[in-house]
Protein backbone atom coordinates (compact mmCIF):
# COMPACT_ATOMS: atom_id res chain seq x y z
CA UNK A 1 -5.41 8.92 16.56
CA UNK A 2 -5.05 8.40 12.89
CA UNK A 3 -8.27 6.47 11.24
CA UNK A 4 -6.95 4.32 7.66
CA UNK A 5 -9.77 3.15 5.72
CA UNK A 6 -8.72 1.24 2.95
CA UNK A 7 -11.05 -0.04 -0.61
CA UNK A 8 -10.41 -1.55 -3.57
CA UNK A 9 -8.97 -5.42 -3.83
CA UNK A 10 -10.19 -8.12 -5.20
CA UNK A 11 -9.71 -11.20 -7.61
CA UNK A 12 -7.36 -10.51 -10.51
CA UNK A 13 -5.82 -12.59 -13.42
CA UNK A 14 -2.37 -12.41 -13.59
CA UNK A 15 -1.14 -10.09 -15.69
CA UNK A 16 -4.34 -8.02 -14.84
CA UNK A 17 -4.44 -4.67 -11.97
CA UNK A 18 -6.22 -3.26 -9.54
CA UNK A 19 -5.97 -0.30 -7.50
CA UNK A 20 -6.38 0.18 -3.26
CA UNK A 21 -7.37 3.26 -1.73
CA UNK A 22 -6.77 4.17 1.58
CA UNK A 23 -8.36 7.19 3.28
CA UNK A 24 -6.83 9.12 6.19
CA UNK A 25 -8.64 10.93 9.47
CA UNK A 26 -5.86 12.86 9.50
CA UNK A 27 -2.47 13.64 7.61
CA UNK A 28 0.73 12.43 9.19
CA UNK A 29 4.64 12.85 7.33
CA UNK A 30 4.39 9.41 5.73
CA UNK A 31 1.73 7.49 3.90
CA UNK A 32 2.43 3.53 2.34
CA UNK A 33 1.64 0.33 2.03
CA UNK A 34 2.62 -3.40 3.51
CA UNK A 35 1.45 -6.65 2.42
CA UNK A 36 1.77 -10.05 4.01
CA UNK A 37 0.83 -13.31 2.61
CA UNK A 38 -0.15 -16.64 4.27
CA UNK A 39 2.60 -17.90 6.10
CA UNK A 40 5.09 -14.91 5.41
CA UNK A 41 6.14 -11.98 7.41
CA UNK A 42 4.48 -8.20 6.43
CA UNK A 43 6.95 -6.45 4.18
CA UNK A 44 7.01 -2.95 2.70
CA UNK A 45 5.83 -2.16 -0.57
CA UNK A 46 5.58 1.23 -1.77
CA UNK A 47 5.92 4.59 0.76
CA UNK A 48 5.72 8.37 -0.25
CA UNK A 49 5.73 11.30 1.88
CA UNK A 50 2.70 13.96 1.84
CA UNK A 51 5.44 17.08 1.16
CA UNK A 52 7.56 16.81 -2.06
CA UNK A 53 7.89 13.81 -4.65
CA UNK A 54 9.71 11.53 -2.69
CA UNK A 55 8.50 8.03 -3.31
CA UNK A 56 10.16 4.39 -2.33
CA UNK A 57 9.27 1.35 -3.64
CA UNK A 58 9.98 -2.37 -3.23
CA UNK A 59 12.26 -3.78 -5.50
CA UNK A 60 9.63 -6.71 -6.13
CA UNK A 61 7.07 -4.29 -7.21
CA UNK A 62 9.39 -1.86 -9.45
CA UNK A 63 8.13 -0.93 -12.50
CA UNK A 64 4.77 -2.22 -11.89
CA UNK A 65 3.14 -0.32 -9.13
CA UNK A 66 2.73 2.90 -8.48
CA UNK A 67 1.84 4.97 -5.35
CA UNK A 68 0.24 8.31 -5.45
CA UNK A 69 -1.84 10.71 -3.54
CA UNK A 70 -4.78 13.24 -3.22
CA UNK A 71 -4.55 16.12 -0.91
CA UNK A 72 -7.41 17.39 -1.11
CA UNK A 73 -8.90 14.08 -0.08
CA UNK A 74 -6.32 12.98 1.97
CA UNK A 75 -5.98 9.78 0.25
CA UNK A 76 -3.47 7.35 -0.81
CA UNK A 77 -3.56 5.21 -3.42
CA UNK A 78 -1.91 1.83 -4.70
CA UNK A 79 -2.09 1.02 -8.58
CA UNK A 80 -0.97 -2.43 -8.74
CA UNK A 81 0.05 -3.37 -12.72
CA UNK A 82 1.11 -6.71 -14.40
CA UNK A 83 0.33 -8.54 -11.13
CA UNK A 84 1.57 -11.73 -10.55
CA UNK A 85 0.40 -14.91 -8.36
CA UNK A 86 3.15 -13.84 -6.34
CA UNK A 87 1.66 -10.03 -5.38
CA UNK A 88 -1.60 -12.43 -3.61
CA UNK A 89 -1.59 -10.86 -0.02
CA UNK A 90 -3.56 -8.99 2.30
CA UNK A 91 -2.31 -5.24 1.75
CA UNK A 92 -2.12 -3.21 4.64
CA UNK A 93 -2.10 0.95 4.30
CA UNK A 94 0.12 2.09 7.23
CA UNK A 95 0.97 5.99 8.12
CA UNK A 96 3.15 7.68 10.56
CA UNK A 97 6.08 10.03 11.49
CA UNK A 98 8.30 8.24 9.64
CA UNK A 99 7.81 4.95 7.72
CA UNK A 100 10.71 3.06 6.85
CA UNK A 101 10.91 -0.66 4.76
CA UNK A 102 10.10 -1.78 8.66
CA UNK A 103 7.08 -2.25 9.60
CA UNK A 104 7.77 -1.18 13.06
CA UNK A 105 7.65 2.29 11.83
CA UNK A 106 4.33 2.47 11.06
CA UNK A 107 1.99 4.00 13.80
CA UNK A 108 -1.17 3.39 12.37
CA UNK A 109 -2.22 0.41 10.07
CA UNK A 110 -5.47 0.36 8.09
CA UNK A 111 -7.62 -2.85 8.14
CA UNK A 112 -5.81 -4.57 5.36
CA UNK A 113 -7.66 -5.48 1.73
CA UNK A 114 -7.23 -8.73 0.06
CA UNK A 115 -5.57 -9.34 -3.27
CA UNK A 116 -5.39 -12.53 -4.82
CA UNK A 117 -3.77 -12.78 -8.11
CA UNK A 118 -4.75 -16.19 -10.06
CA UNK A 119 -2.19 -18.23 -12.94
C-alpha cells in the first residue's frame, strides 16, 4: 500500500500560483495529478513517470503548469501558474503502475487539496 500525502492549496487571485506537494510511502512507475470541481467529473491534469523525462499534461493547463519531482524525497510536485477561476477544484495526487488521462488508472489517490482561484 502506497500512502499520498498531499500540501500546499489555498486561495489565489487569478492570474496568481500556487504550488501542491504530494509525498509518497513508496515509489510506484507513475506519479500525477487529477482535479474535480463541484458538479464535474475528476479529470487528469499533469502525469510524469519517476524514470526518464517523460511528462503529459492537460491541454487546459499547457503552458501554465508544470509537474516535477524529487527523488530523493520521493515527492511530486504541482506548480500551478496564471491560474484562472476555471483551475478552482479539489486536486487529487494519484500514483500507480500506469496512469493514463483516466482516472481508473490510478491505484492510489492522495486526500485531495483545495484550490480556489477568485476573478
Amino acid at each position: 500500500q502506497v500512502q499520498l500525502v498531499e500540501s500546499g492549496g489555498g486561495l489565489v487571485q487569478a492570474g496568481g500560483s500556487l504550488r501542491l506537494s504530494c509525498a509518497a510511502s513508496a515509489r510506484t512507475y507513475f506519479m500525477g495529478w487529477f482535479r474535480q470541481a463541484p458538479g464535474k467529473e475528476r479529470e487528469f491534469v499533469a502525469a510524469l513517470r519517476w524514470s526518464g523525462d517523460s511528462t503529459a499534461y492537460a491541454d487546459s493547463v499547457k503552458g501554465r503548469f508544470t509537474i516535477s519531482r524529487d527523488s530523493a524525497k520521493n515527492t511530486v510536485y504541482l506548480q500551478m501558474n496564471s491560474l484562472k477561476p476555471e483551475d478552482t477544484a479539489v486536486y487529487y495526487c494519484a500514483a500507480g503502475t500506469l496512469l493514463t488521462y483516466l482516472p481508473s488508472s490510478a491505484r492510489y489517490w492522495g486526500q485531495g487539496a483545495q484550490v480556489t482561484v477568485s476573478s
